[in-house]
Protein backbone atom coordinates (compact mmCIF):
# COMPACT_ATOMS: atom_id res chain seq x y z
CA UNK A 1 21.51 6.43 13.65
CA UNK A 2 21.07 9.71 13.50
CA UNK A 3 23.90 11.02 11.88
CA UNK A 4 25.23 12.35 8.90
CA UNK A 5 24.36 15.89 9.22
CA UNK A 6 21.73 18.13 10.90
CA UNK A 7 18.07 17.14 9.35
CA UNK A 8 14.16 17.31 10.61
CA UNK A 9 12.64 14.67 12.53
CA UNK A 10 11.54 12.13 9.67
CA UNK A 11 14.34 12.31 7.67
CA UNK A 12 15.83 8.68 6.19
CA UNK A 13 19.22 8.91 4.65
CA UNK A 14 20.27 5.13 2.73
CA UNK A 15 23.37 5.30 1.63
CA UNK A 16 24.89 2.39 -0.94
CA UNK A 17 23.44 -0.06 1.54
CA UNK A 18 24.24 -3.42 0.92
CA UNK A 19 23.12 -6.69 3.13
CA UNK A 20 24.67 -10.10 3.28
CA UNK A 21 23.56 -13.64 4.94
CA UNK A 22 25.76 -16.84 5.67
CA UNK A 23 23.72 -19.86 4.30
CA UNK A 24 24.68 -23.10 4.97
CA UNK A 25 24.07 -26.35 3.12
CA UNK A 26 24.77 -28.70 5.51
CA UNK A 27 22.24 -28.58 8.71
CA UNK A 28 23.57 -30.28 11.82
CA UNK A 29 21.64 -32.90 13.21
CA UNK A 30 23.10 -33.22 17.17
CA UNK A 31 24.48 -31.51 19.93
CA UNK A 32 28.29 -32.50 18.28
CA UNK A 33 27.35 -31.34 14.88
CA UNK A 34 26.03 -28.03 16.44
CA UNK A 35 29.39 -27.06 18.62
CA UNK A 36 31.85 -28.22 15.55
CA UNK A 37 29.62 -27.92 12.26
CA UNK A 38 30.48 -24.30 11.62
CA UNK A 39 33.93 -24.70 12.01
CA UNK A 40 34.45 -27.40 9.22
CA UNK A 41 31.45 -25.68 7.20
CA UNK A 42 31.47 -23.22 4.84
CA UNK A 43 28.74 -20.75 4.21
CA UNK A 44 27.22 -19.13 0.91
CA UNK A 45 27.04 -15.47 1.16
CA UNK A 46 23.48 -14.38 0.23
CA UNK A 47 23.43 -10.83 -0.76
CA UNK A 48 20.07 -9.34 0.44
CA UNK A 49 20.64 -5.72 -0.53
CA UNK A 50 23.08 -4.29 -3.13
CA UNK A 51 23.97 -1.03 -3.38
CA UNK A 52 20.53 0.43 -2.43
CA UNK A 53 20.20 4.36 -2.49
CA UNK A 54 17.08 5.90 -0.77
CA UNK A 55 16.31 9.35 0.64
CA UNK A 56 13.11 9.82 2.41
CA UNK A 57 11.82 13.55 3.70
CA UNK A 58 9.69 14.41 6.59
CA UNK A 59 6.16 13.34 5.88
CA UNK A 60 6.77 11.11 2.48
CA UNK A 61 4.90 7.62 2.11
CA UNK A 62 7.06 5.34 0.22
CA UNK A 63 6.12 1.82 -1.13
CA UNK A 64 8.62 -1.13 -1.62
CA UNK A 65 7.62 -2.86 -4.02
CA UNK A 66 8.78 -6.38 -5.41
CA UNK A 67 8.32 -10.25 -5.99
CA UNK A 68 9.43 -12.74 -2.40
CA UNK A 69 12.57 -12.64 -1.61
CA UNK A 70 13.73 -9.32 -3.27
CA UNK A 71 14.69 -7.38 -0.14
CA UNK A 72 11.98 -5.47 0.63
CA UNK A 73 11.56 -6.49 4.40
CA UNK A 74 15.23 -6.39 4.53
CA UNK A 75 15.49 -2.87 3.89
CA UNK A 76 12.56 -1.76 6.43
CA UNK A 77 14.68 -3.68 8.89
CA UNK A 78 18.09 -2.19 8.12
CA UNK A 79 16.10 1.22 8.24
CA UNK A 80 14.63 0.40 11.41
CA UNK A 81 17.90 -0.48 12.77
CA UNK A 82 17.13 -3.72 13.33
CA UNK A 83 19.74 -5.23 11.00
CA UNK A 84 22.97 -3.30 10.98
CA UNK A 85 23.62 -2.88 7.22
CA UNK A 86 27.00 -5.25 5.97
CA UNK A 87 28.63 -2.03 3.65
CA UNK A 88 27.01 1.74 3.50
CA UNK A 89 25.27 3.68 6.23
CA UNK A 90 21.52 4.33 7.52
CA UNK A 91 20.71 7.47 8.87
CA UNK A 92 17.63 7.79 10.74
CA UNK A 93 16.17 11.29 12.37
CA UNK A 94 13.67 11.27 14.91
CA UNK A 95 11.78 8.45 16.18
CA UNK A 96 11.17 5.34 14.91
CA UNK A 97 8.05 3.14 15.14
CA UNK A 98 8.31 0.08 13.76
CA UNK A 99 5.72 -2.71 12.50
CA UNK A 100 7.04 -5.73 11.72
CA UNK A 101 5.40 -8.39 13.20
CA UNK A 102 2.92 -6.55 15.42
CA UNK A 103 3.11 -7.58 18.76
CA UNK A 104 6.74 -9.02 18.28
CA UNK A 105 8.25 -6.76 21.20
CA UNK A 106 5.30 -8.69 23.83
CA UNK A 107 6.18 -10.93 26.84
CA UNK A 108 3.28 -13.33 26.68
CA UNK A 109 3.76 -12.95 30.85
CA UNK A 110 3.58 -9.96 31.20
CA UNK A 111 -0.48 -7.89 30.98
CA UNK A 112 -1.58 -6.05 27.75
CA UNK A 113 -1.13 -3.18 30.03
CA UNK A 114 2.67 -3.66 31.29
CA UNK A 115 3.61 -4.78 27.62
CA UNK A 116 2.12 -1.72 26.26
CA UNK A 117 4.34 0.75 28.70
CA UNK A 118 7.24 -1.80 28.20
CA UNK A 119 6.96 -0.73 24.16
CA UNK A 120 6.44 2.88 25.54
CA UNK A 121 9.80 2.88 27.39
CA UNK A 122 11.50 0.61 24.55
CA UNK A 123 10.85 4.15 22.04
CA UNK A 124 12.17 6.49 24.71
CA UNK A 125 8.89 7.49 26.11
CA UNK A 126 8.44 8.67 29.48
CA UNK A 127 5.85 6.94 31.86
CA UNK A 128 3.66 10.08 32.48
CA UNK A 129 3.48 10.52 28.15
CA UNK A 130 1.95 6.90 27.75
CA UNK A 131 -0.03 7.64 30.99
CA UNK A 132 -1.61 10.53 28.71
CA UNK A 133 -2.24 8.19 25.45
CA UNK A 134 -2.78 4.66 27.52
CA UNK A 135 -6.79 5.30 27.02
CA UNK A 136 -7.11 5.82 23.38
CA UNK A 137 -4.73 3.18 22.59
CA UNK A 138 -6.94 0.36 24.44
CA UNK A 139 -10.36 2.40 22.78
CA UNK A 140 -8.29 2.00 19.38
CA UNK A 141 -7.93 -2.09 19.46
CA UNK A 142 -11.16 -2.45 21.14
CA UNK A 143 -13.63 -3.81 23.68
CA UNK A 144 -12.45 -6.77 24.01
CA UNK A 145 -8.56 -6.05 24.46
CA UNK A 146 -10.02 -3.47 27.24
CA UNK A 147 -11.53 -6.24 29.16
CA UNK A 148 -8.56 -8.48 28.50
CA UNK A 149 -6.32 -5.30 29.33
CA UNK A 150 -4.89 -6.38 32.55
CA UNK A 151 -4.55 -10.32 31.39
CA UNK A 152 -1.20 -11.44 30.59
CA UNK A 153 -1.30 -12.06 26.28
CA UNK A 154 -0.82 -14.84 26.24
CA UNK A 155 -4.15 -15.57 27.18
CA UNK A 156 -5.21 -13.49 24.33
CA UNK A 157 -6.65 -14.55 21.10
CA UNK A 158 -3.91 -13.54 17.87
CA UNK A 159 -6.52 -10.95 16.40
CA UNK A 160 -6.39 -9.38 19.86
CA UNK A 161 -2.29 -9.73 19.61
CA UNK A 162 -2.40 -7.90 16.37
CA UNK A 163 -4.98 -5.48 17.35
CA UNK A 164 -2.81 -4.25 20.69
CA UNK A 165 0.57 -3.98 18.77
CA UNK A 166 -0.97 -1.69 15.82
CA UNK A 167 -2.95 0.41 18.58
CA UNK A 168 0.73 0.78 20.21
CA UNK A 169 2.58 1.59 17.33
CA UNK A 170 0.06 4.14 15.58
CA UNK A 171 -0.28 5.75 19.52
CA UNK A 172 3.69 6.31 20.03
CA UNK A 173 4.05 9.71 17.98
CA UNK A 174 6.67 8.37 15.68
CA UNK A 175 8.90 10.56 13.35
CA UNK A 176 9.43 7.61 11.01
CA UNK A 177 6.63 4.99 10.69
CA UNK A 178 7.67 1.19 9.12
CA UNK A 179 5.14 -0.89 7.79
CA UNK A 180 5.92 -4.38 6.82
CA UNK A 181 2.80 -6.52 5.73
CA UNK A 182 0.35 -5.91 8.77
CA UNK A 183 -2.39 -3.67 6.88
CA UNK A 184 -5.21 -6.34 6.95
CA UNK A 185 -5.45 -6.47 10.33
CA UNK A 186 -9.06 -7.57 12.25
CA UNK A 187 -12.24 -7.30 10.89
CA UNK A 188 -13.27 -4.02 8.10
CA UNK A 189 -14.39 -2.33 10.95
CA UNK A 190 -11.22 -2.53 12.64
CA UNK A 191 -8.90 -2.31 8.65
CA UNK A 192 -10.63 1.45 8.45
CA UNK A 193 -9.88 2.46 11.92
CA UNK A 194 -6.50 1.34 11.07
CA UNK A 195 -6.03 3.14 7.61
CA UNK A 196 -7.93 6.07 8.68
CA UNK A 197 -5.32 6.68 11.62
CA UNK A 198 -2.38 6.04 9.15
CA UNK A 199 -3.73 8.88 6.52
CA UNK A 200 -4.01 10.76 10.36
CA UNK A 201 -0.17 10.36 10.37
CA UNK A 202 0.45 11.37 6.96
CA UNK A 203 -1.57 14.72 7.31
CA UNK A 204 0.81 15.00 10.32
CA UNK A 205 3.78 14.60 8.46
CA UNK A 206 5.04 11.33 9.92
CA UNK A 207 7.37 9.72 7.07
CA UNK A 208 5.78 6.10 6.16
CA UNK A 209 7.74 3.19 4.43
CA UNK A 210 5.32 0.50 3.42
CA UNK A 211 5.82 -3.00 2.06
CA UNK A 212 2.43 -4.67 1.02
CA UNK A 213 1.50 -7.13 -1.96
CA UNK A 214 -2.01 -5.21 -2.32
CA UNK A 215 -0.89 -2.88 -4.83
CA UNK A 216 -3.73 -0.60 -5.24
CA UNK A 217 -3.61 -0.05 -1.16
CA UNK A 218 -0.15 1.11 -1.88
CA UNK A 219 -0.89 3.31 -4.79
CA UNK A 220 -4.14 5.15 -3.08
CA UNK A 221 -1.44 5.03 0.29
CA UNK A 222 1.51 6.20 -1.09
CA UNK A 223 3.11 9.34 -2.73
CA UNK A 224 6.70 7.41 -3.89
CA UNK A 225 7.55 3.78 -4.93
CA UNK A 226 10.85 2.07 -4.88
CA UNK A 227 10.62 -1.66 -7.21
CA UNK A 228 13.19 -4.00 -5.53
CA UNK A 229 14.32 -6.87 -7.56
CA UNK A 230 17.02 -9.11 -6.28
CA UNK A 231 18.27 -6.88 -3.64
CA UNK A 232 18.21 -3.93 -6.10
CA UNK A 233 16.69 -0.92 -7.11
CA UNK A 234 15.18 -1.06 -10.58
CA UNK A 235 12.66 1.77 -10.51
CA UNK A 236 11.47 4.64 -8.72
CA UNK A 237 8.92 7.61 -9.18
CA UNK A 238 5.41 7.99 -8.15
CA UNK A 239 3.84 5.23 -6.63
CA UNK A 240 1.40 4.76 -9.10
CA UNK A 241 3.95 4.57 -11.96
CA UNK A 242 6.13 1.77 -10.23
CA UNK A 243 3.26 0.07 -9.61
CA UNK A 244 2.32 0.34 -13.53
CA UNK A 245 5.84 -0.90 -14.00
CA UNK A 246 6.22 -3.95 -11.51
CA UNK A 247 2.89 -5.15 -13.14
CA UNK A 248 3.74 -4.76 -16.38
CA UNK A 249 6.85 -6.72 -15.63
CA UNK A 250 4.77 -9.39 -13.76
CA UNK A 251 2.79 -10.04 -17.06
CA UNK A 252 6.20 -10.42 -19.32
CA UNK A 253 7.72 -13.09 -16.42
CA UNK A 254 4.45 -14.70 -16.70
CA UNK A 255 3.89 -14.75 -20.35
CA UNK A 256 0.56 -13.58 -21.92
CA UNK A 257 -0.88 -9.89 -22.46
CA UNK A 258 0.77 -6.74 -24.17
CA UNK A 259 2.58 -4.22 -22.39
CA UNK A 260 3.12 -1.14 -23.82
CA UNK A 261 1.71 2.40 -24.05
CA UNK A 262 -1.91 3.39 -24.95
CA UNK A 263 -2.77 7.11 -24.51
CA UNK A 264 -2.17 6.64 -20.80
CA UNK A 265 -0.39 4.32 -18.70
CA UNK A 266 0.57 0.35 -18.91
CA UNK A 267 -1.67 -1.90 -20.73
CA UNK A 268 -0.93 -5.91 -19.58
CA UNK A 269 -3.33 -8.67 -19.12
CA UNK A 270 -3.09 -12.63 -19.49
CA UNK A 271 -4.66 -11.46 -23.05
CA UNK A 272 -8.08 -13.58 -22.39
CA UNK A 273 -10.05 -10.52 -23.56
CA UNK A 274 -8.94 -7.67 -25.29
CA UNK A 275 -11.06 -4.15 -24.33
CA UNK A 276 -11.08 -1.65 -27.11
CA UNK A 277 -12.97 1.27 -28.15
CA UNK A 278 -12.97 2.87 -25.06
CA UNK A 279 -14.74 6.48 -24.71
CA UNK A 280 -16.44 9.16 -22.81
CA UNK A 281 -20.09 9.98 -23.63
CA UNK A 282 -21.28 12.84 -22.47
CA UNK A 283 -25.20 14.53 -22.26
CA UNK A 284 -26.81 14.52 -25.37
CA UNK A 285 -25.95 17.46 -27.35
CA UNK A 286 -22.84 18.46 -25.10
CA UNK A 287 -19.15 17.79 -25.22
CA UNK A 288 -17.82 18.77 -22.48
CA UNK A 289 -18.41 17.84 -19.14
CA UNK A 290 -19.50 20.03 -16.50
CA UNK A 291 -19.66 19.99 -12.99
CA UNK A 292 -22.67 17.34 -11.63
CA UNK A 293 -23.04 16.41 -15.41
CA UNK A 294 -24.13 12.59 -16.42
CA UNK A 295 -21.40 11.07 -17.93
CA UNK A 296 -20.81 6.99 -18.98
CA UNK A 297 -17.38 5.48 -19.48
CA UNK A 298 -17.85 2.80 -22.06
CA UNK A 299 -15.59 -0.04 -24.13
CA UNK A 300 -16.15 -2.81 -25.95
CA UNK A 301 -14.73 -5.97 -24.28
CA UNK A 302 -14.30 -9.13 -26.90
CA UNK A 303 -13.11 -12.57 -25.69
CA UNK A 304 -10.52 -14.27 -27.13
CA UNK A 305 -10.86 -17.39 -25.69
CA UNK A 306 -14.00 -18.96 -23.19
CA UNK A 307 -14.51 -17.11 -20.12
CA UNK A 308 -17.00 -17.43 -17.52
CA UNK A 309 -18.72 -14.10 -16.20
CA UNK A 310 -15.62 -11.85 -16.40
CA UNK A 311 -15.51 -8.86 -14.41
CA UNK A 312 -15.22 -5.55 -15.69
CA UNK A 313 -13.55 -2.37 -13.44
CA UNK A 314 -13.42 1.13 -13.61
CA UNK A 315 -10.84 3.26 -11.37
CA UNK A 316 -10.70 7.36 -11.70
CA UNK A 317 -8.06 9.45 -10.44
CA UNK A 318 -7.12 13.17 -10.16
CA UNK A 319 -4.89 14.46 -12.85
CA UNK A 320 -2.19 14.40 -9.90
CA UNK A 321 -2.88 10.50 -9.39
CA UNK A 322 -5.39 11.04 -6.48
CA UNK A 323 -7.21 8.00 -6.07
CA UNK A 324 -10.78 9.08 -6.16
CA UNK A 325 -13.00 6.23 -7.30
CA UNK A 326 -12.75 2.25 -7.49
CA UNK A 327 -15.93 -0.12 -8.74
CA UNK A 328 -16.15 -2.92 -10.60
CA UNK A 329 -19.23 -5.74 -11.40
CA UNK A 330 -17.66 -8.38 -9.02
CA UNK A 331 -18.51 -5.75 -5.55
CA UNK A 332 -21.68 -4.58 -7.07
CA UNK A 333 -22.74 -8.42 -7.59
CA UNK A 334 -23.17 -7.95 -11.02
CA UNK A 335 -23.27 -11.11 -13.50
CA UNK A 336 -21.93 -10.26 -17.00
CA UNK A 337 -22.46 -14.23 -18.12
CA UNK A 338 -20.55 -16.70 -20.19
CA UNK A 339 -18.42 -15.41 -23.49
CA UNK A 340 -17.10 -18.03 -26.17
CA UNK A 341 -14.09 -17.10 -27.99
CA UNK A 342 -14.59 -14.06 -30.29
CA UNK A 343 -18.00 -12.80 -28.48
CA UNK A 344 -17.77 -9.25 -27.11
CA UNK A 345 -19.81 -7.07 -24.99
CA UNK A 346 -20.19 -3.50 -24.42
CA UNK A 347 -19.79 -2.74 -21.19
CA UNK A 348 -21.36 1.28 -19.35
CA UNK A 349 -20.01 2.96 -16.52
CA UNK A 350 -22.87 5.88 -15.45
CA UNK A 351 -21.89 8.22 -13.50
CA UNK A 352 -22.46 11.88 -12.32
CA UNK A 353 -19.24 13.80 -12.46
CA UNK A 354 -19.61 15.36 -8.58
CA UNK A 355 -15.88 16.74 -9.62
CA UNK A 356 -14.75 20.23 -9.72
CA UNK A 357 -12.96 22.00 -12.47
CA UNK A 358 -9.86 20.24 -13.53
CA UNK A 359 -8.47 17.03 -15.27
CA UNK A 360 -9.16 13.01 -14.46
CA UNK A 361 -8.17 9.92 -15.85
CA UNK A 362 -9.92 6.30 -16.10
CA UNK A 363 -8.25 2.89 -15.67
CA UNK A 364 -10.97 0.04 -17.31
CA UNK A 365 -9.92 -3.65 -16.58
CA UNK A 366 -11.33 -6.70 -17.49
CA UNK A 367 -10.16 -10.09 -15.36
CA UNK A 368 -11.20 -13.54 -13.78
CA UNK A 369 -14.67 -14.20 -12.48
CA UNK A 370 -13.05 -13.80 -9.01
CA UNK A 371 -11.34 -10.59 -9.47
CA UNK A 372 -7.86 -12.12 -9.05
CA UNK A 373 -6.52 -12.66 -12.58
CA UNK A 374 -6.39 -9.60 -15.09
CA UNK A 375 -7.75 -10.13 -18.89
CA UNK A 376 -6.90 -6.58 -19.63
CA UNK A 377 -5.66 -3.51 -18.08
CA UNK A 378 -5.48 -0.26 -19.51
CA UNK A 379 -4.07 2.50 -16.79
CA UNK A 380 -5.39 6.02 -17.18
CA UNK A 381 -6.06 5.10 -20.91
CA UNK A 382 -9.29 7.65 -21.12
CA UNK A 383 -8.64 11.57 -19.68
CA UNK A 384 -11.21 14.34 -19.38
CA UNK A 385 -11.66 17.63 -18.69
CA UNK A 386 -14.45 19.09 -16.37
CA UNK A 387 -15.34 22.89 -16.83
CA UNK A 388 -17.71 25.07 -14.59
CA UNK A 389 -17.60 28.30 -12.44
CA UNK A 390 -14.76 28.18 -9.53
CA UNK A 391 -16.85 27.86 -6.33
CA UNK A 392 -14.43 25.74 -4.08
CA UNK A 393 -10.99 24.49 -4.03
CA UNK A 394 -9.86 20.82 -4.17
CA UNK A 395 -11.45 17.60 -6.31
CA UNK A 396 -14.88 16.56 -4.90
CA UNK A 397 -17.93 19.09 -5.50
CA UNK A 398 -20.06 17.96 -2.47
CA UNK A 399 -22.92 20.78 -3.19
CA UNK A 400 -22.43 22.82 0.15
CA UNK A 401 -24.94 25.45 0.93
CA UNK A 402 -23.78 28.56 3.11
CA UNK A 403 -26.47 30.26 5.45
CA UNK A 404 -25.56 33.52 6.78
CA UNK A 405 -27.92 35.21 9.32
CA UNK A 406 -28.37 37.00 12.17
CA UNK A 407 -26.51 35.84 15.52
């Protein structure tokens, strides 16, 4: 697959890639039926993918994003050569590490430690390389996978399944990393080991191609997005804008909420509560905000019909879309009570800008008692500036002190 013309390691060429399935309507029902049915039968042809487009550089992190059944897993599979594409090509440079279904290339006969150098060979690695990584892999999924190391896995429990196959596929040195639904995997302890060794990657320049429903793990994740709707592309840009998009489009399918414009990004929302009024306040007597300065990001939230304690969010980003800060009152176990229609609140966010010098934006949200359904979503609706003398370079000001003496 690596054709096409000379390019890095990590380079994805798609190129007007379309995918097609038979499906039958008739099932057959016994050993007759299954040696003649498909010659009397006549299949539907189920276009998966049509006419999909993609280029991907060395080190980008790209999100597919989408409803079931749009072709999202289909395309990670036709770039991981998995599925030969019907029409178009795929051209794939460097190689390719692919998470499916983790644990899908196992022989439940075979020990955690043959499967994982079966996997190694499977990616063209030599014996003596996975000799040299075997160690952290097994440290990476955990005690218990050590001690069941030598077991065949079948024996083993599927957390331990799932923790072996990610340790395998992160350990491999891939060019091109695929990620299909397997980023909750294990316990927290085990989810930040996992996303702290895919950011690892990233800084490495490993090109990532991500399909996920949590959509703020792909925009903090990813750089691109690419909205898939019925086997096509509809969007593309930063990940954070498709993500705006494919929401805002969820909320028009759905009914309910306004989607538009407002100073920032997309406003939608099952239109439960409206938030308005929203605003920086800054020291008393000051308005600008400096570096380490108290400032409160406040709105007024009104109900327009009964809800029971709603939860309120706050999300700040760089200027660049950066994902810097997440809270709302539902993680900091924070009742906000019972509203009838028409009663409003006014809800404070307090914080001290530890930011250096440059630009950030707010998202405020207001949704369901459990988080799950938005009231009201305004992205990047509130922007400020924060001034002070240039000390460091990048986004947090973490206060360092230099000492300089003698040796």
């Amino acid at each position: 697959m690596g054709e096409g013309g000379a390019r890095p390691p990590g380079s994805v060429v798609v190129t007007d890639v379309w995918e097609s399935f038979k499906i039958y309507s008739e099932r057959a029902e016994g050993i007759r039926d299954r040696l003649f049915a498909r010659r009397k039968s006549v299949g539907e042809e189920f276009w998966a993918l049509r006419g999909v487009t993609l280029e991907l550089e060395p080190g980008d992190t790209v999100a597919l994003i989408g409803e079931n059944g749009s072709g999202k897993s289909t395309l990670l599979k036709v770039i991981a050569g998995i599925l030969p594409p019907s029409r178009g090509a795929v051209h794939t440079f460097g190689r390719t590490a692919s998470m499916l279904e983790l644990g899908a290339g196992f022989h439940g006969d075979l020990t955690g430690r043959e499967n994982v150098y079966l996997n190694g060979s499977i990616l063209g690695f030599s014996r003596t390389y996975v000799d040299t990584v075997f160690d952290d892999m097994v440290a990476f999924a955990g005690p218990q996978v050590a001690d069941a190391i030598d077991r065949p896995v079948r024996t083993y429990s599927s957390g331990m399944y799932l923790r072996l196959g990610f340790a395998v596929a992160v350990h491999l040195q891939p060019d091109v990393l695929i990620i299909d639904e397997v980023l909750a995997v294990g316990d927290a302890v085990f989810q930040k080991q996992c996303f702290d060794r895919i950011h690892e990657l990233k800084r490495n320049g490993v090109t990532i191609a991500v399909v996920s429903h949590d959509l703020d793990t792909l925009s903090s994740l990813c750089e691109r997005g690419v909205w898939l709707d019925r086997g096509e592309v509809v969007a593309t840009g930063t990940a954070i804008e498709v993500v705006d998009r494919y929401r805002g489009h969820i909320v028009e399918v759905q009914g309910g909420g306004e989607v538009g414009k407002w100073q920032g990004g997309a406003i939608y929302g099952s239109g439960a509560m409206s938030i308005t009024d929203i605003r920086l306040e800054t020291a008393p007597g000051t308005d600008t905000v400096t570096t380490g300065d108290a400032v409160a990001v406040c709105f007024r939230a009104t109900a327009n019909e009964a809800v029971e304690n709603p939860v309120f969010g706050l999300i700040v980003r760089a200027n660049d879309g950066t994902y810097l800060y997440d809270t709302n009152t539902l993680w900091r176990r924070q009742a906000t009570g019972d509203l009838g229609a028409g009663e409003a609140l006014e809800v404070r966010f307090d914080l001290t800008a530890h930011l250096l010098p440059g630009r950030y934006v707010c998202t405020v949200a207001a949704s369901r008692s459990d988080g799950k359904q938005v009231y009201d979503w305004h992205t990047d609706a509130l922007g400020f500036d924060v001034a002070g003398e240039f000390v460091a370079n990048g986004i947090v000001a973490l206060d360092a002190t230099i000492t300089v003496g003698s040796a």
